[in-house]
Protein backbone atom coordinates (compact mmCIF):
# COMPACT_ATOMS: atom_id res chain seq x y z
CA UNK A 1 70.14 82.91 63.03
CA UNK A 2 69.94 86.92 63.59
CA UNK A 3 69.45 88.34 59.95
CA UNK A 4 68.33 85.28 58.16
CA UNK A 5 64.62 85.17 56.88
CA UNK A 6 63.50 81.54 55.94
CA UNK A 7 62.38 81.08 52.12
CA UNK A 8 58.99 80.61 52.07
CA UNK A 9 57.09 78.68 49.13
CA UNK A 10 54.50 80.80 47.45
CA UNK A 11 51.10 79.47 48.35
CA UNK A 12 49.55 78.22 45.65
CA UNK A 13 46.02 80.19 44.14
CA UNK A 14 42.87 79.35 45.55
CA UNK A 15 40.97 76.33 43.78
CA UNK A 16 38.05 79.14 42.48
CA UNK A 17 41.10 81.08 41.30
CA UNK A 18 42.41 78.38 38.88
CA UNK A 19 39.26 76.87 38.34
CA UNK A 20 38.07 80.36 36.45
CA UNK A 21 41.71 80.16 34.56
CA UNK A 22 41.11 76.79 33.37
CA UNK A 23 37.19 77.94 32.64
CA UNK A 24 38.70 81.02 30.60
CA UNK A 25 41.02 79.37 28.60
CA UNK A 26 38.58 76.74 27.57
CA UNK A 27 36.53 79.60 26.27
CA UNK A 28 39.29 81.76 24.38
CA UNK A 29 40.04 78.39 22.58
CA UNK A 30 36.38 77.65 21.55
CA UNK A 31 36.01 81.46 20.16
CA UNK A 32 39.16 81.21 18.48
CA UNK A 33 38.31 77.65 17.06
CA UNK A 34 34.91 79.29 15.98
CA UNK A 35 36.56 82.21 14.43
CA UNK A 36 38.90 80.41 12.48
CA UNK A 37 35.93 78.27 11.22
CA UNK A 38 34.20 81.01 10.50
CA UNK A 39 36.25 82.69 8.53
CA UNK A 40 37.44 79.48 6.65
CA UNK A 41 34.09 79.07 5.53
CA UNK A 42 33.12 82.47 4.31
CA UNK A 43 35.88 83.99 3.44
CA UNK A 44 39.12 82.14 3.00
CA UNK A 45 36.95 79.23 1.35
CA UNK A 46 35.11 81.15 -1.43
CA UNK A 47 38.49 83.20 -2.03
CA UNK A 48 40.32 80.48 -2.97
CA UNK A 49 37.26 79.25 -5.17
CA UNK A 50 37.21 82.28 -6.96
CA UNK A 51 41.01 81.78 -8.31
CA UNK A 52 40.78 78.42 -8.84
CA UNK A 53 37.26 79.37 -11.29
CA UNK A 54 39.29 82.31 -12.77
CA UNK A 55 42.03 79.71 -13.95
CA UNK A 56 40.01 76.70 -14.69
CA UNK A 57 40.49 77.18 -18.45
CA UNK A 58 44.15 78.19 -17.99
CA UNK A 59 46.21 80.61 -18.04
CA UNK A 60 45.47 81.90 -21.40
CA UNK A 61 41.83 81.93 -21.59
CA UNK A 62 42.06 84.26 -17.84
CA UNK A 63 44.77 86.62 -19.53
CA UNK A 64 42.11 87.15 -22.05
CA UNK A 65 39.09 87.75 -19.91
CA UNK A 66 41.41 90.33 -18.45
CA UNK A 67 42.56 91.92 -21.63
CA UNK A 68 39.22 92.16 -23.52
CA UNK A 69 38.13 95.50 -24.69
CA UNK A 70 35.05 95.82 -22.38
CA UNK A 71 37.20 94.09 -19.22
CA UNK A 72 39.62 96.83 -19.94
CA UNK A 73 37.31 99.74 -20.09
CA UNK A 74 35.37 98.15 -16.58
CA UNK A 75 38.76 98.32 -15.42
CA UNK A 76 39.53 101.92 -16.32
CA UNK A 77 36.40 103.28 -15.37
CA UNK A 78 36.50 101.79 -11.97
CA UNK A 79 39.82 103.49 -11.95
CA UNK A 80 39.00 106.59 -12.71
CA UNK A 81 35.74 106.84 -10.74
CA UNK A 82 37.85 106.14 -7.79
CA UNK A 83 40.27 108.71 -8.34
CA UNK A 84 37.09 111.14 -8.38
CA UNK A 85 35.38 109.80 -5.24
CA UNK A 86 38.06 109.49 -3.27
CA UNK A 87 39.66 113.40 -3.20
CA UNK A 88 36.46 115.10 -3.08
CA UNK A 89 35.15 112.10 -0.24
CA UNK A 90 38.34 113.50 1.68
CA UNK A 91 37.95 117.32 1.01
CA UNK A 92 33.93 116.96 2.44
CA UNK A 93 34.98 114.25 5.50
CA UNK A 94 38.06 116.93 6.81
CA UNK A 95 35.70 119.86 6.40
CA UNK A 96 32.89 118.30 8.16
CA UNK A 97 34.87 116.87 10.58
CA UNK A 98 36.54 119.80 11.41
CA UNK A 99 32.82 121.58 11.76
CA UNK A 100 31.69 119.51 14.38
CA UNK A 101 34.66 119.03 16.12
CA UNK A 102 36.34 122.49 16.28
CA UNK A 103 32.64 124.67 16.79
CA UNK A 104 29.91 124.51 18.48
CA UNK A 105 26.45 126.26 16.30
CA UNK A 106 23.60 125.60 15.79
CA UNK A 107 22.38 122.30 13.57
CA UNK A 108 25.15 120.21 14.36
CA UNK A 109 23.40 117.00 15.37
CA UNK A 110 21.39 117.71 12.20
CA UNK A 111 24.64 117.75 10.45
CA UNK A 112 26.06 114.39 11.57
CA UNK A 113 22.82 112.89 10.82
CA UNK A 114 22.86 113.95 7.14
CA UNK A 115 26.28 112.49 7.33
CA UNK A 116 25.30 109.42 8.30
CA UNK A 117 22.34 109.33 6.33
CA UNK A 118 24.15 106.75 3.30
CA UNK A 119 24.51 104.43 5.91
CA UNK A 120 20.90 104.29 5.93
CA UNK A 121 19.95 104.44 2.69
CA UNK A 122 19.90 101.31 -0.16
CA UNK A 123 21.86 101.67 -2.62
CA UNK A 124 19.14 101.01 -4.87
CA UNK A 125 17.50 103.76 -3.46
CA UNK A 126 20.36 106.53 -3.79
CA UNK A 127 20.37 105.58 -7.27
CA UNK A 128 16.72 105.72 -7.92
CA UNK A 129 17.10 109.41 -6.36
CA UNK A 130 19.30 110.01 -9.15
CA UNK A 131 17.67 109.39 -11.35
CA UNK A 132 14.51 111.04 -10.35
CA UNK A 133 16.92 114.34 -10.20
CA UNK A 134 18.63 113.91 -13.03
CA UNK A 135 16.77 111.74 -15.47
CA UNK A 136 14.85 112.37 -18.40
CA UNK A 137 11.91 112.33 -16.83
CA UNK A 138 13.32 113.92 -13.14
CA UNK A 139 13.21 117.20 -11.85
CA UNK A 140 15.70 118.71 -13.43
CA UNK A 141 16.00 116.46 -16.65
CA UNK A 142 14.18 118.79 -19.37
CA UNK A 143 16.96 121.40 -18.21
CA UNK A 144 20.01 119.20 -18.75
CA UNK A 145 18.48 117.91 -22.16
CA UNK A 146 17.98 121.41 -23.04
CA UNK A 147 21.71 122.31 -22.23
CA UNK A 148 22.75 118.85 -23.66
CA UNK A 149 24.46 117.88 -20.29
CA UNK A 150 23.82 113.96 -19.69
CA UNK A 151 24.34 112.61 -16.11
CA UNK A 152 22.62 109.51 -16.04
CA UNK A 153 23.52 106.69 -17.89
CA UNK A 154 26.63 108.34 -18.39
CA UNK A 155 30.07 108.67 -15.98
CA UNK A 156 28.48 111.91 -13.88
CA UNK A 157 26.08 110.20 -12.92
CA UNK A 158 28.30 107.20 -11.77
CA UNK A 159 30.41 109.74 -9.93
CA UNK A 160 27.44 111.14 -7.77
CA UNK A 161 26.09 107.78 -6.54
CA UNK A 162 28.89 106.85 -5.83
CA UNK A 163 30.00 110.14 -3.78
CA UNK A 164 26.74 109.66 -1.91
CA UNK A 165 27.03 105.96 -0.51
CA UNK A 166 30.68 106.77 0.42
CA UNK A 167 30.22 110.01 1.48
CA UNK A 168 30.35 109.12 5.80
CA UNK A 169 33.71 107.01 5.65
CA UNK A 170 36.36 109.84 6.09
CA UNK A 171 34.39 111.64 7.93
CA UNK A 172 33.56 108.98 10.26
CA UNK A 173 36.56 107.84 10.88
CA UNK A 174 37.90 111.49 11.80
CA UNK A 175 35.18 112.67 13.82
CA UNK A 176 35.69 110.33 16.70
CA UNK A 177 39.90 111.21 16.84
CA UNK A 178 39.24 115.00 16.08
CA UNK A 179 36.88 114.86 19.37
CA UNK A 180 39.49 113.08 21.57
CA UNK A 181 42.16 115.27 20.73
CA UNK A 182 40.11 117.96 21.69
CA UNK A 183 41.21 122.12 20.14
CA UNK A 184 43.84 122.69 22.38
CA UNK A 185 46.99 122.36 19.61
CA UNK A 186 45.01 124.60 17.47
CA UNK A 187 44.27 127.53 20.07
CA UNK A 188 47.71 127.15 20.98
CA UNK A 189 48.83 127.95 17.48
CA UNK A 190 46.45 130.65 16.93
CA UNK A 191 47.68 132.69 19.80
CA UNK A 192 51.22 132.24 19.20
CA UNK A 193 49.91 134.13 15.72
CA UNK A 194 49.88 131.78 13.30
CA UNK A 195 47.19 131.67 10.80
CA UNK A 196 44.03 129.24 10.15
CA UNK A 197 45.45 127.32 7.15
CA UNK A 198 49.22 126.95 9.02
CA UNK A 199 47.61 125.82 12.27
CA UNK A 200 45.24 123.31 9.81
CA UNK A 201 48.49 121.87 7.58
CA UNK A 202 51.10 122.42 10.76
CA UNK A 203 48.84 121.09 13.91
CA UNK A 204 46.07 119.59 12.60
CA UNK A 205 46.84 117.50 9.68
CA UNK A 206 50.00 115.90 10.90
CA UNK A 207 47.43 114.72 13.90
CA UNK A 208 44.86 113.21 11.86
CA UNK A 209 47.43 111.70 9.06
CA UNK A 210 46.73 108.05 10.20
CA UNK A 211 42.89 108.16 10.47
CA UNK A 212 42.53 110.01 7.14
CA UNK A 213 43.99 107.42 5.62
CA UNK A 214 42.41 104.72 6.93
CA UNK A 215 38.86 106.88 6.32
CA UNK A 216 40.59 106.59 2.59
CA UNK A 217 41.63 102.94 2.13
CA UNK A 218 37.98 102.33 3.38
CA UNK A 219 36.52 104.61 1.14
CA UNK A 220 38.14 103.27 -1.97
CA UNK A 221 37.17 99.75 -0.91
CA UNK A 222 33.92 100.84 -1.38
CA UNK A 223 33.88 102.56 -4.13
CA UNK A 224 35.73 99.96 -6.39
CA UNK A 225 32.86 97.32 -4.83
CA UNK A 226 29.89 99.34 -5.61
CA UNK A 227 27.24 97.56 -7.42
CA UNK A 228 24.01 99.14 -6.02
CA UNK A 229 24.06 102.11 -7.14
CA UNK A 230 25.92 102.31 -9.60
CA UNK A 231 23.72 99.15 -11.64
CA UNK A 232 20.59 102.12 -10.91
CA UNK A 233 22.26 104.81 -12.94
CA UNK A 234 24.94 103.65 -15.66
CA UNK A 235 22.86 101.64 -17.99
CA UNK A 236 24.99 98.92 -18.28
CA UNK A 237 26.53 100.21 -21.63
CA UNK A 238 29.41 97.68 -22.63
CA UNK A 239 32.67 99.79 -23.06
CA UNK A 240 31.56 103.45 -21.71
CA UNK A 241 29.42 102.89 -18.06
CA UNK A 242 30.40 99.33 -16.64
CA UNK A 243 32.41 99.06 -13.88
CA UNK A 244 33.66 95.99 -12.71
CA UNK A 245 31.09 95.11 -10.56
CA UNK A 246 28.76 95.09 -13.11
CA UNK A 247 30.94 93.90 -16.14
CA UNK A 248 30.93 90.68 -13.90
CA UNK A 249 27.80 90.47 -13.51
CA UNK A 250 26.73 90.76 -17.47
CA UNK A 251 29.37 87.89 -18.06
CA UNK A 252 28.14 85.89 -15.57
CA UNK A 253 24.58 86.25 -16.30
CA UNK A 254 26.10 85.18 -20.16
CA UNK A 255 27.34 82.20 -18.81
CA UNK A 256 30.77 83.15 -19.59
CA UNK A 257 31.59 82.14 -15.52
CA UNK A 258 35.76 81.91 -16.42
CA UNK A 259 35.49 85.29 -17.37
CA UNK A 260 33.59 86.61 -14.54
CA UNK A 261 36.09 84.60 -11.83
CA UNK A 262 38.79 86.21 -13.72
CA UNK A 263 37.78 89.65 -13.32
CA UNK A 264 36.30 88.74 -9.79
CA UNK A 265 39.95 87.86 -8.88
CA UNK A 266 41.38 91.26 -9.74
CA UNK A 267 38.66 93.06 -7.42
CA UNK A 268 39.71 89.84 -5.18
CA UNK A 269 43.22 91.18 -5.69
CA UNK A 270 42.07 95.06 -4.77
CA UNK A 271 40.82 94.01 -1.51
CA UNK A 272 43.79 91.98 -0.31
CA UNK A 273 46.18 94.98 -0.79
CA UNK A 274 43.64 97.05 0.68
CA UNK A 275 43.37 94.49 3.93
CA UNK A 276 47.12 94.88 3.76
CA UNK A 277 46.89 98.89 3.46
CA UNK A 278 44.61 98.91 6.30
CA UNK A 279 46.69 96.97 8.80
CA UNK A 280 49.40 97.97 8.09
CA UNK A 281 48.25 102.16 8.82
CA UNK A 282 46.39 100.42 12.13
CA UNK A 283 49.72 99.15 13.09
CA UNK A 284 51.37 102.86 12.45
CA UNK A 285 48.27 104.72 14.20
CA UNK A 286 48.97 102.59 17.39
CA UNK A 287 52.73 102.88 17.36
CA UNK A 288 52.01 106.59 17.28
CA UNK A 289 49.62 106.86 19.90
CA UNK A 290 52.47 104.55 22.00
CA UNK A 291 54.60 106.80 21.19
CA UNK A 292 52.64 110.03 22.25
């Protein structure tokens, strides 16, 4: 009949065709089998173990490790270190960001490298370069005895070791965005008259909200984990230079191992809000860029 087109079955895909299909979902199930064993092993595994540890003796024995006087000052030093680290981390990883994103001069591929130079560098050693600057013996120690300014072994000196190792995150992490979104927002607002500091808090800020933070949440992980370091310069003084790192490590070397689980679960503790932090600015970053 005039008008009438016959329904034709779809021909089915070639045999290569579904034999790849077959060959790729074979493989995205191994990886993800892998994966999932992977991460069972070495991370959800010893997680677990380090809760069940922290409560072997009970509840009250780990509300004690928690509350003792030198678990309490670990606790507040790591505390306060971080709130240190962290602001000044942010104020150097916007400004140098903003250097080698927004101008072009001379030394900038110098300048990224010194950025990335913690990566580099051992803990161990950063500390051990703090201490030849600033201990008694360093290059500048006679001068701070003589003005009766103490950095090492004390909570300065805990500060800038741990500003060094975490010095690339923020930075980092805006460098890459920063370059991608190119100066075009901020030449826009400078012609229309408006002046460095608007066009930074009005245009740029607002743009590079969600990958500051993340260069944050990453940069507080680290700094609340730091061992390295920090181990080179505090002195391990019970109650005035131990962070938690290393107040877990003196208990455990003391054989006190309920004690150090039960501190090692409130760092545990630190890093699962932080993993929670992280996605959940990931998931806001992409919405935005949907969105845009």
């Amino acid at each position: 009949m005039a008008g009438i087109v016959p329904i034709q079955n779809a021909a089915p895909p070639p045999l290569k065709q579904r034999v790849n299909n077959n060959e790729s979902l074979i493989v995205r199930l191994v990886l993800i089998v892998i994966a999932i064993m992977f991460l069972g092993l070495f991370l959800i595994l010893p997680l677990i173990a380090i809760f069940v540890k922290a409560f072997d003796k009970g509840i009250a024995a780990y509300l004690a490790a928690i509350s003792n006087p030198d678990a309490l000052a670990a606790i507040k030093l790591t505390i306060l270190i971080t709130i240190l680290v962290v602001p000044l981390n942010a104020i150097f990883g916007v400004a140098a960001a903003w250097a080698v994103t927004k101008f072009h001069f001379k030394g900038k591929s110098l300048l990224i490298t010194i950025i990335d130079l913690p990566f580099a560098v051992s803990p161990v050693i950063a500390g051990l370069i703090f201490v030849l600057l600033f201990g008694t013996h360093g290059w500048l120690g006679p001068w701070l005895i003589d003005h009766n300014i103490k950095i090492i072994f004390a909570v300065p000196g805990i500060v800038l070791t741990t500003i060094f190792v975490t010095l690339p995150f923020v930075a980092r992490e805006l460098i890459p965005l920063m370059q991608m979104q190119g100066t075009y927002d901020e030449e826009a607002s400078l012609t229309l008259g408006a002046s460095g500091w608007k066009t930074f808090f009005m245009i740029t800020l607002p743009n590079i909200k969600w990958g500051l933070l993340y260069g944050l949440i990453l940069c507080s992980a680290r700094t609340i984990g730091e061992f390295g370091a920090v181990s080179v310069v505090s002195g391990h003084i019970r109650g005035l230079t131990n962070t938690m790192p290393l107040h877990i490590e003196i208990l455990y070397n003391e054989y006190q191992f309920s004690a150090a689980f039960a501190v090692a679960s409130l760092m545990s503790i630190f890093a699962i809000i932080t993993l929670v932090v992280k996605n959940v600015v990931e998931w806001k970053a992409k919405q935005q860029v949907q969105q845009s």
